[in-house]
N, C-alpha and C. Protein backbone atom coordinates (compact mmCIF):
# COMPACT_ATOMS: atom_id res chain seq x y z
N UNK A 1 -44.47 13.59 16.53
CA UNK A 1 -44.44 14.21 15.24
C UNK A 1 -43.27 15.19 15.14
N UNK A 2 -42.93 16.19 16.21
CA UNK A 2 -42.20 16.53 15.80
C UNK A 2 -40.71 15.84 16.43
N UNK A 3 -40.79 14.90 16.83
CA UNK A 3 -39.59 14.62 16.91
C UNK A 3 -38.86 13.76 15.14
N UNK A 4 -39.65 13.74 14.33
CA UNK A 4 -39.03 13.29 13.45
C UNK A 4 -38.22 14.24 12.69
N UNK A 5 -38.75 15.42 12.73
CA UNK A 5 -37.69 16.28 12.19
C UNK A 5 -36.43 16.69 12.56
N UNK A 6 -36.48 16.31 14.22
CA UNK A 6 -35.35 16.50 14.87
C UNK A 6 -34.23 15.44 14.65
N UNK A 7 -34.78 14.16 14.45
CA UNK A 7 -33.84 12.87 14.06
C UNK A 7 -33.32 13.16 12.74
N UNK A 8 -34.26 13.69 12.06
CA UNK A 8 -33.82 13.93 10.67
C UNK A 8 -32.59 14.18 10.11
N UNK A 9 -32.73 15.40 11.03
CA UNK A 9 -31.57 16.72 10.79
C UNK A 9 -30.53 16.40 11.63
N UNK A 10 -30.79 16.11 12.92
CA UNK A 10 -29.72 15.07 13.72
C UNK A 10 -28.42 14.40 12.36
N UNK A 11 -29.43 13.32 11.84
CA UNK A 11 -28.57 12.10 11.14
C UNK A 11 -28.57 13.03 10.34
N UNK A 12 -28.56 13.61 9.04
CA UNK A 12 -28.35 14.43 8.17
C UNK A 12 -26.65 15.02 8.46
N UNK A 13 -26.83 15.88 9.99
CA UNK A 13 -25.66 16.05 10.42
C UNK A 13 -24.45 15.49 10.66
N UNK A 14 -24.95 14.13 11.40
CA UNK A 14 -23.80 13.10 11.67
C UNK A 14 -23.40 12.76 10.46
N UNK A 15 -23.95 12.36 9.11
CA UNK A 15 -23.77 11.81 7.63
C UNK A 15 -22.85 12.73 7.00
N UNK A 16 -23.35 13.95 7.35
CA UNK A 16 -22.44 14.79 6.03
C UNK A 16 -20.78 15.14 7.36
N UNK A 17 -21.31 15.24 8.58
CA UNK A 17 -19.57 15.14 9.00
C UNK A 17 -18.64 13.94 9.21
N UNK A 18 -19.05 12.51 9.14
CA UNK A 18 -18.95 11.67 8.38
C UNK A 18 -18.44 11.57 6.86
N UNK A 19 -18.73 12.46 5.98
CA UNK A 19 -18.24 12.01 5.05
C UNK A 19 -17.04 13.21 4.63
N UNK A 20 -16.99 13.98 5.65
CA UNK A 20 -15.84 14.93 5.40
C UNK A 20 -14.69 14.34 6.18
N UNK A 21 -14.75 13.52 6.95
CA UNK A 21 -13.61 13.49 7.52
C UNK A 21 -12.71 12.57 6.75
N UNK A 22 -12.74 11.49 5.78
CA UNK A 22 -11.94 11.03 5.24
C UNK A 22 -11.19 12.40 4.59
N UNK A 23 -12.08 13.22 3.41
CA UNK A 23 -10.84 14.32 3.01
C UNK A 23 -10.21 15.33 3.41
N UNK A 24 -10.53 15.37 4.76
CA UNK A 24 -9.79 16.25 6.04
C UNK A 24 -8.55 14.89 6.20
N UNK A 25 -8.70 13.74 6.51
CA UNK A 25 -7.78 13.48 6.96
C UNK A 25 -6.34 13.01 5.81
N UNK A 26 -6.34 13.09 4.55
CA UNK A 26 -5.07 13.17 3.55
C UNK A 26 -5.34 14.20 2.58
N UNK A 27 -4.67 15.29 3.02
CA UNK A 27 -4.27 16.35 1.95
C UNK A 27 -3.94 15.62 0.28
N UNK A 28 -5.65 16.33 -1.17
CA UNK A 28 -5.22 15.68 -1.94
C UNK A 28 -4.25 16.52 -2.46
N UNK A 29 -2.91 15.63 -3.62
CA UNK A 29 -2.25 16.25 -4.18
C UNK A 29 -0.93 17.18 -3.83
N UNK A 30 -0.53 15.77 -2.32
CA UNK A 30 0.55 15.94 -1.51
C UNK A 30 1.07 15.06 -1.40
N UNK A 31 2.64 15.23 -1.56
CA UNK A 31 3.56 14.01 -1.44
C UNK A 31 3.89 13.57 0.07
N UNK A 32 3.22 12.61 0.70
CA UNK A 32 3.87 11.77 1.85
C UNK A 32 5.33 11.26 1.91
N UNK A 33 5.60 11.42 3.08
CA UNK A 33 7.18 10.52 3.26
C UNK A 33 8.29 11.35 2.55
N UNK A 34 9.44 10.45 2.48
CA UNK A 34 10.73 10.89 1.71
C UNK A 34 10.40 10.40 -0.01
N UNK A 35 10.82 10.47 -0.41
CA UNK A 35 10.80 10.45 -1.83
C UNK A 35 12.12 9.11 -2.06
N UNK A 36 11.18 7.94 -2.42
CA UNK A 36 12.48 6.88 -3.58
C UNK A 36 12.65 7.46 -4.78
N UNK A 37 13.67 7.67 -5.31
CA UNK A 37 13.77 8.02 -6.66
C UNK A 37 14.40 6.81 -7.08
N UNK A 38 13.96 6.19 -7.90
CA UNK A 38 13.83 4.90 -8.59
C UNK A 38 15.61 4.74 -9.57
N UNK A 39 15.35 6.09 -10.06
CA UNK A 39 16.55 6.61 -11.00
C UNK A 39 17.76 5.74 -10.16
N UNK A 40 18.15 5.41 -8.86
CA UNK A 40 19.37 4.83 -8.41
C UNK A 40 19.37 3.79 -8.01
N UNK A 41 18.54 2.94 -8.85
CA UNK A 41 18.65 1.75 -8.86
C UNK A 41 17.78 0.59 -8.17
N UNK A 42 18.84 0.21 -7.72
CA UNK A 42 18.46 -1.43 -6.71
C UNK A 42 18.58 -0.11 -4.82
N UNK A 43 17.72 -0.49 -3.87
CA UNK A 43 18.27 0.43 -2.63
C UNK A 43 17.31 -0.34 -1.69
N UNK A 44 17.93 -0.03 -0.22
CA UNK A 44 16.98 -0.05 0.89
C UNK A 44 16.05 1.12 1.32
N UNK A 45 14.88 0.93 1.48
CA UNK A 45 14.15 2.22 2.46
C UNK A 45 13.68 1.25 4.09
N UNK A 46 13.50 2.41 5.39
CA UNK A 46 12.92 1.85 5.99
C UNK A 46 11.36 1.20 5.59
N UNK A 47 11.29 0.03 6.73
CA UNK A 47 10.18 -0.63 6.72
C UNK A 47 9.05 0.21 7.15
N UNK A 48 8.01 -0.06 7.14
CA UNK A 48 6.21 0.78 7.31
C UNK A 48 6.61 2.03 7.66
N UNK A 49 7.37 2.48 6.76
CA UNK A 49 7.77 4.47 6.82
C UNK A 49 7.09 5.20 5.33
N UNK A 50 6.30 5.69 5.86
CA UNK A 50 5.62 6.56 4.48
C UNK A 50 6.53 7.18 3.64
N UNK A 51 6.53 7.15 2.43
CA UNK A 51 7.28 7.78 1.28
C UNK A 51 6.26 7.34 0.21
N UNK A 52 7.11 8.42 -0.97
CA UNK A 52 6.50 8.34 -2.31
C UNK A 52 7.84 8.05 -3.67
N UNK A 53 6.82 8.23 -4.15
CA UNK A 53 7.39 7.80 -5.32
C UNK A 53 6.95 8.68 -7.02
N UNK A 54 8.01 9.61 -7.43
CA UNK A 54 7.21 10.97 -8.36
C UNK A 54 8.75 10.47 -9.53
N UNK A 55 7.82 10.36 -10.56
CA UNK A 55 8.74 10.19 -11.79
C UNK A 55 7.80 11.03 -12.97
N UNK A 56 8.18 10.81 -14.42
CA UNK A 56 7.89 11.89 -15.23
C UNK A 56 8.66 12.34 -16.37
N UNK A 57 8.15 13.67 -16.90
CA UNK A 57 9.12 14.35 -17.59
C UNK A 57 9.11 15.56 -17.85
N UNK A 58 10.12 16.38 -18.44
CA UNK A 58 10.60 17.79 -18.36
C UNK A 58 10.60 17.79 -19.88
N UNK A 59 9.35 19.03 -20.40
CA UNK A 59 9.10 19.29 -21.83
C UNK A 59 9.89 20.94 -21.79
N UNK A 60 10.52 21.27 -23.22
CA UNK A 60 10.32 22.77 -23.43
C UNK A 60 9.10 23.46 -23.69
N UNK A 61 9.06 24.75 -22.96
CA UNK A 61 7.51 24.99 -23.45
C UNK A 61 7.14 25.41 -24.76
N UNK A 62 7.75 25.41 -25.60
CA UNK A 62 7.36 25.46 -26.69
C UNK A 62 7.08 23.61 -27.90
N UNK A 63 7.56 22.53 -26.75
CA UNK A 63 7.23 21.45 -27.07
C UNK A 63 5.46 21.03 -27.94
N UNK A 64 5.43 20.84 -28.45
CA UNK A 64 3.67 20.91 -29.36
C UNK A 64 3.54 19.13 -28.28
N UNK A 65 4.15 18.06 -27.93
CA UNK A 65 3.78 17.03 -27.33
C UNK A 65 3.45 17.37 -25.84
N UNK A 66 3.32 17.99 -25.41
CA UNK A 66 3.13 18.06 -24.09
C UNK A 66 1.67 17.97 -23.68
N UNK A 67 1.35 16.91 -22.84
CA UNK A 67 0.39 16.91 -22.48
C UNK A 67 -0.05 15.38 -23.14
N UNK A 68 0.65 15.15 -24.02
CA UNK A 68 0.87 13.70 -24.77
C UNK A 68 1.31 12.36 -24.35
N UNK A 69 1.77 12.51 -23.15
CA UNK A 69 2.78 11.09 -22.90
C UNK A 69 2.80 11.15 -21.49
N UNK A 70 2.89 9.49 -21.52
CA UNK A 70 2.49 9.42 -20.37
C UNK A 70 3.45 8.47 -18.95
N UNK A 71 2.92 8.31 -18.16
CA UNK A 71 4.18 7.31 -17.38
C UNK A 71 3.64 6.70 -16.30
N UNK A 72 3.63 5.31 -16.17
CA UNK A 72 3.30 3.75 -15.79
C UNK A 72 4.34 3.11 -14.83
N UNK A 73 3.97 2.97 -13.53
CA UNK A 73 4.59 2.71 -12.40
C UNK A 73 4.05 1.05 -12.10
N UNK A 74 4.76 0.30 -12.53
CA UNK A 74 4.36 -1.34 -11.67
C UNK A 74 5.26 -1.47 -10.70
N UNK A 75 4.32 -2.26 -9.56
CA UNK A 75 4.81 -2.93 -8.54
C UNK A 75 5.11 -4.45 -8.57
N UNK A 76 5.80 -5.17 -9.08
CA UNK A 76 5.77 -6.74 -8.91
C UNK A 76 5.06 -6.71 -10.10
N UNK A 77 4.99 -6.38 -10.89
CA UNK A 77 4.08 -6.74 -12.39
C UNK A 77 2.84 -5.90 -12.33
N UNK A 78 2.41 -5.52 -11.72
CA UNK A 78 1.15 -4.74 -11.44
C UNK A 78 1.25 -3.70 -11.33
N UNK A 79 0.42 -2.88 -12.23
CA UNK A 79 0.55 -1.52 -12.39
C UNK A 79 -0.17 -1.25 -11.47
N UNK A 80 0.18 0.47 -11.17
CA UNK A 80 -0.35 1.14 -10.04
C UNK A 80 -1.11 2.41 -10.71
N UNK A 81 -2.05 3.38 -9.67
CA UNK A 81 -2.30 4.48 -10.27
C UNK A 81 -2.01 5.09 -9.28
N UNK A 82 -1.77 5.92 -10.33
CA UNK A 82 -0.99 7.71 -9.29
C UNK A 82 -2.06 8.20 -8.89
N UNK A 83 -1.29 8.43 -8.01
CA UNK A 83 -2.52 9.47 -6.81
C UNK A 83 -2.45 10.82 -6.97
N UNK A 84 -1.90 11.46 -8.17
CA UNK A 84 -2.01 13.02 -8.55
C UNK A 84 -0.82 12.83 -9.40
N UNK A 85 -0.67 13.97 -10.36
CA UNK A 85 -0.32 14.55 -11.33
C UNK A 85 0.25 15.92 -10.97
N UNK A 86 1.47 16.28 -11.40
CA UNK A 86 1.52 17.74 -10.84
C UNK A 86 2.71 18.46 -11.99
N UNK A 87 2.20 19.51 -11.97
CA UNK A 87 2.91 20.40 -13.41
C UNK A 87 3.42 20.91 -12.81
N UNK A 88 4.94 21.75 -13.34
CA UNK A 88 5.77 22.60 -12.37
C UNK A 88 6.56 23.25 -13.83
N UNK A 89 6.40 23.97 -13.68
CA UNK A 89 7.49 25.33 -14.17
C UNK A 89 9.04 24.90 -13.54
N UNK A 90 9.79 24.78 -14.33
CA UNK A 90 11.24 24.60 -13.98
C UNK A 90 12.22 26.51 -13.63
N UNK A 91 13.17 26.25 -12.79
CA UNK A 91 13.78 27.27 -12.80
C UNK A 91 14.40 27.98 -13.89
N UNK A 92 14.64 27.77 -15.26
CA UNK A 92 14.40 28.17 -16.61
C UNK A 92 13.81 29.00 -17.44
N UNK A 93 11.99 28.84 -16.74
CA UNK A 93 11.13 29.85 -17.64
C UNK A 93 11.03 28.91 -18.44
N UNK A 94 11.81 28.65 -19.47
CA UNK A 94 12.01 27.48 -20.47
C UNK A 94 11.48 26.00 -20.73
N UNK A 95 11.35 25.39 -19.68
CA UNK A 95 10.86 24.17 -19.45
C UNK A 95 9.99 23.93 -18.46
N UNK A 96 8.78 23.04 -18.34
CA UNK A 96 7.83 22.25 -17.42
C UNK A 96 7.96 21.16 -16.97
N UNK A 97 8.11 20.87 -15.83
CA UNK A 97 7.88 19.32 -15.87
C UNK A 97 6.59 18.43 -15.55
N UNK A 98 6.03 17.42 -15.89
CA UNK A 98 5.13 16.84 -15.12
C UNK A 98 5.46 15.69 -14.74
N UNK A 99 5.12 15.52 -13.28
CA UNK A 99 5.76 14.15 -12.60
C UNK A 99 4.54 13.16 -12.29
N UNK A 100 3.96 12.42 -12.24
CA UNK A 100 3.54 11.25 -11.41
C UNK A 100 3.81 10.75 -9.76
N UNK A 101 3.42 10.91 -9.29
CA UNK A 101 3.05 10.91 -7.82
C UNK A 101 2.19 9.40 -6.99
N UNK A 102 2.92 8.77 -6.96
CA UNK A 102 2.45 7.29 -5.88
C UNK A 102 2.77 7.38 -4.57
N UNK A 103 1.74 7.49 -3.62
CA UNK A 103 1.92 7.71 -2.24
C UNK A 103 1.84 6.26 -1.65
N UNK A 104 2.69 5.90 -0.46
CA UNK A 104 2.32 4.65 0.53
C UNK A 104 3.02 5.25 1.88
N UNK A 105 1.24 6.09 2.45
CA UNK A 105 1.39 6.42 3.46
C UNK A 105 1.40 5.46 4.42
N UNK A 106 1.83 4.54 4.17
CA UNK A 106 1.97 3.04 5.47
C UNK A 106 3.29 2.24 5.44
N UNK A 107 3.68 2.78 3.88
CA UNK A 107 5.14 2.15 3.50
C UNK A 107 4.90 0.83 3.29
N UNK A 108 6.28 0.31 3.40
CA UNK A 108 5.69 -1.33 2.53
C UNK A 108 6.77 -2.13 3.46
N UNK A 109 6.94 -3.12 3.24
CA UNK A 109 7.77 -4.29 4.13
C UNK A 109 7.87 -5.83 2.68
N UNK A 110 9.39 -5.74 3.26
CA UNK A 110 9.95 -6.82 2.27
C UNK A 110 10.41 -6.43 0.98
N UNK A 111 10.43 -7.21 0.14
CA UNK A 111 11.59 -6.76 -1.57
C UNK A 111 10.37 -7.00 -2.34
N UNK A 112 10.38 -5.40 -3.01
CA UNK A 112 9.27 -5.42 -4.25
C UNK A 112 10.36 -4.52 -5.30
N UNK A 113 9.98 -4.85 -6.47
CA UNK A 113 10.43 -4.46 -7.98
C UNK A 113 9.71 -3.39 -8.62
N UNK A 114 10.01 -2.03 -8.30
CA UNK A 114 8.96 -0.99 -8.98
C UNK A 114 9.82 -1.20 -11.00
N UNK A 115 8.63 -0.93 -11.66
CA UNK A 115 9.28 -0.72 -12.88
C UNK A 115 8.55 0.37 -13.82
N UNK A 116 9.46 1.15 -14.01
CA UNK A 116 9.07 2.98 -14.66
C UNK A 116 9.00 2.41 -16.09
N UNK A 117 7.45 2.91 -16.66
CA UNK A 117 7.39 2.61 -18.14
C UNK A 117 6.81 4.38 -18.56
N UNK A 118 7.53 4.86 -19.68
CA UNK A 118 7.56 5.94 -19.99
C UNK A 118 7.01 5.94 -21.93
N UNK A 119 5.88 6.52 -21.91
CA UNK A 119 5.61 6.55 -23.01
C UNK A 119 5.69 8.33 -23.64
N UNK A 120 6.27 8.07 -24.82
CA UNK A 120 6.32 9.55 -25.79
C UNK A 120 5.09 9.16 -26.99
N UNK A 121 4.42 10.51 -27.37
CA UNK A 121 3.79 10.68 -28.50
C UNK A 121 4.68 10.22 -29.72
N UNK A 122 4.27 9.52 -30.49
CA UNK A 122 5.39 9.29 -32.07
C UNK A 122 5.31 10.55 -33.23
N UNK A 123 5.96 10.78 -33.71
CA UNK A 123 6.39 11.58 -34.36
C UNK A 123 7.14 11.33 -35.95
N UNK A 124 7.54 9.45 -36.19
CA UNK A 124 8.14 9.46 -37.09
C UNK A 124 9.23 9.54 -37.52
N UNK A 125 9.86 10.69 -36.55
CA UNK A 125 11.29 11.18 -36.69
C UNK A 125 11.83 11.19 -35.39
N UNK A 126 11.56 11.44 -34.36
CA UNK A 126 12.69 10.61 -33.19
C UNK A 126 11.88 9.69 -32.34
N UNK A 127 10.28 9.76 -32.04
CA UNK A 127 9.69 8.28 -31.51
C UNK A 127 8.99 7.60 -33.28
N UNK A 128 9.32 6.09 -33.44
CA UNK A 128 8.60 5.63 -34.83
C UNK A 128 7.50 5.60 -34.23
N UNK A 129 6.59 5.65 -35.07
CA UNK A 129 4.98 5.32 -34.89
C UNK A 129 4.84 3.65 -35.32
N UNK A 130 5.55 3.03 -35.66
CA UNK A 130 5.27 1.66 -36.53
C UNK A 130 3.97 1.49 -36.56
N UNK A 131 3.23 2.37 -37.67
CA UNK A 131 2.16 2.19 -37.97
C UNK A 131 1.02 2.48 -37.38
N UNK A 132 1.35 3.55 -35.90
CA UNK A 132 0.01 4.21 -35.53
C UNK A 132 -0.02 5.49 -35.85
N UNK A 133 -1.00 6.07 -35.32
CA UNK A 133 -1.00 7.45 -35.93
C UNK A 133 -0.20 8.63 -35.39
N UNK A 134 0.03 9.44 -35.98
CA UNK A 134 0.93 10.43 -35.61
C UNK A 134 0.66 11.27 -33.94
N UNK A 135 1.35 11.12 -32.65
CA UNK A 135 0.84 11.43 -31.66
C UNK A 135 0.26 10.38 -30.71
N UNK A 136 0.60 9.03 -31.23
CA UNK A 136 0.13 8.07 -30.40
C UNK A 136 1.24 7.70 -29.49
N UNK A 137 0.64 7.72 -28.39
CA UNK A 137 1.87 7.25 -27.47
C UNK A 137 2.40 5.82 -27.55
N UNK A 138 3.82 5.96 -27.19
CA UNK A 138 4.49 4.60 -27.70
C UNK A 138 5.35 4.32 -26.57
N UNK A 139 5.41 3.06 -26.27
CA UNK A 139 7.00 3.48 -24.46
C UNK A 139 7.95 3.30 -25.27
N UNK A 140 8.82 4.37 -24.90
CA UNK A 140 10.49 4.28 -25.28
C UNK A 140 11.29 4.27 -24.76
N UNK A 141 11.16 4.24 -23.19
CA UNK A 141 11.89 3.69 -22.37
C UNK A 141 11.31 2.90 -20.87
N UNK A 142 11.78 1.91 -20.39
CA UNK A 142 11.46 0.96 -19.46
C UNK A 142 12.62 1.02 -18.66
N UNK A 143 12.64 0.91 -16.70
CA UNK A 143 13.70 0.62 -16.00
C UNK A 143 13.47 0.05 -14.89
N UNK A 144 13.72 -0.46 -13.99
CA UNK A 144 13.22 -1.51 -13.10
C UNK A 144 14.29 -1.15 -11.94
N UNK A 145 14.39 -1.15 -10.93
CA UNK A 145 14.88 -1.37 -9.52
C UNK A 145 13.88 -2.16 -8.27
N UNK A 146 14.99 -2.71 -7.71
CA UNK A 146 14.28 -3.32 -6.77
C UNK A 146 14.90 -2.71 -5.23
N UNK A 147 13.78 -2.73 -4.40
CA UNK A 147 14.42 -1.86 -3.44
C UNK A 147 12.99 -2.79 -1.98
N UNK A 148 14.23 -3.08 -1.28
CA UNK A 148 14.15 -4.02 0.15
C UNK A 148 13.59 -3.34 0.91
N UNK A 149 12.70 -3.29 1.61
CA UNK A 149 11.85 -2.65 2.89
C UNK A 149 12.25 -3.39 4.06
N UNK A 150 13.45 -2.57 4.82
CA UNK A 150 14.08 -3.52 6.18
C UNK A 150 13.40 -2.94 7.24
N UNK A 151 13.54 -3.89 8.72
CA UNK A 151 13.17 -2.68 10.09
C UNK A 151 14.57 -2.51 10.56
C-alpha cells in the first residue's frame, strides 16, 4: 500500500523532467548558425552546418501599418513557418524593424530555392487594394535565390 505512493511520485518525477528537457535543450527565440541573407542572391553555404535565415521589414514608428504585413519564406515551393518573430528598435529612435526567423539547426545538403514573399497592408495609394478592404495585406514583392549546400 504504501508503496504506491512512492511509484507515483517516482513517475510523476521522471514525466515532468522529461518534458523539460526538450525546452532546455533549444533556446526559444534564438537565431542558430550564420545567417543566409537571401538578399545576394544565388550562393553556397556549408553542408549540415546550422544557420538561419531572418528577413522582414523596417517601419517608421509613426507608420499606422505596422503590425500589418507580413512575410512568407518557401523552400522548393513549400512554405515554411518561422520559428519566432522579433521586433527591434533600429539605431534611429525613428524606425523598427520586424524580421522573420527560420532556423535549420542541422543545415541542409544539396540545391534548394528559398523564395521571400513580402506582403504590405493596401492603402489605395501606394499598395492597390484591387478590391479588398482597406489594410488587407497584399504581396508586393517576391524574390527567389537558390543556394547549394556543398561538403
Amino acid at each position: 500500500m504504501r508503496r504506491l505512493p512512492i511509484a507515483l511520485a517516482l513517475a510523476t518525477t521522471l514525466l515532468l523532467g522529461l518534458t523539460a528537457v526538450p525546452s532546455m535543450a533549444a533556446p526559444k527565440n534564438q537565431a542558430v548558425g550564420e545567417r543566409v541573407d537571401l538578399r545576394l542572391g544565388d550562393q553556397t553555404f556549408p553542408a549540415s552546418t546550422p544557420f538561419h535565415i531572418a528577413h522582414g521589414f523596417a517601419f517608421s514608428t509613426n507608420d499606422n501599418t505596422i503590425g500589418l504585413s507580413n512575410f512568407v519564406l518557401d523552400m522548393d515551393g513549400t512554405p515554411l513557418t518561422a520559428d519566432f518573430i522579433r521586433w527591434s528598435h533600429l539605431g534611429d529612435g525613428l524606425t523598427v524593424s520586424e524580421l522573420w526567423y527560420y532556423n535549420f539547426p542541422s543545415g541542409l545538403s544539396g540545391i534548394h530555392e528559398f523564395t521571400r514573399h513580402y506582403f504590405n497592408a493596401c492603402n489605395n495609394d501606394t499598395v492597390p487594394c484591387d478590391g479588398n478592404r482597406i489594410n488587407t495585406p497584399v504581396e508586393t514583392f517576391t524574390a527567389s535565390a537558390v543556394v547549394t549546400f556543398s561538403p
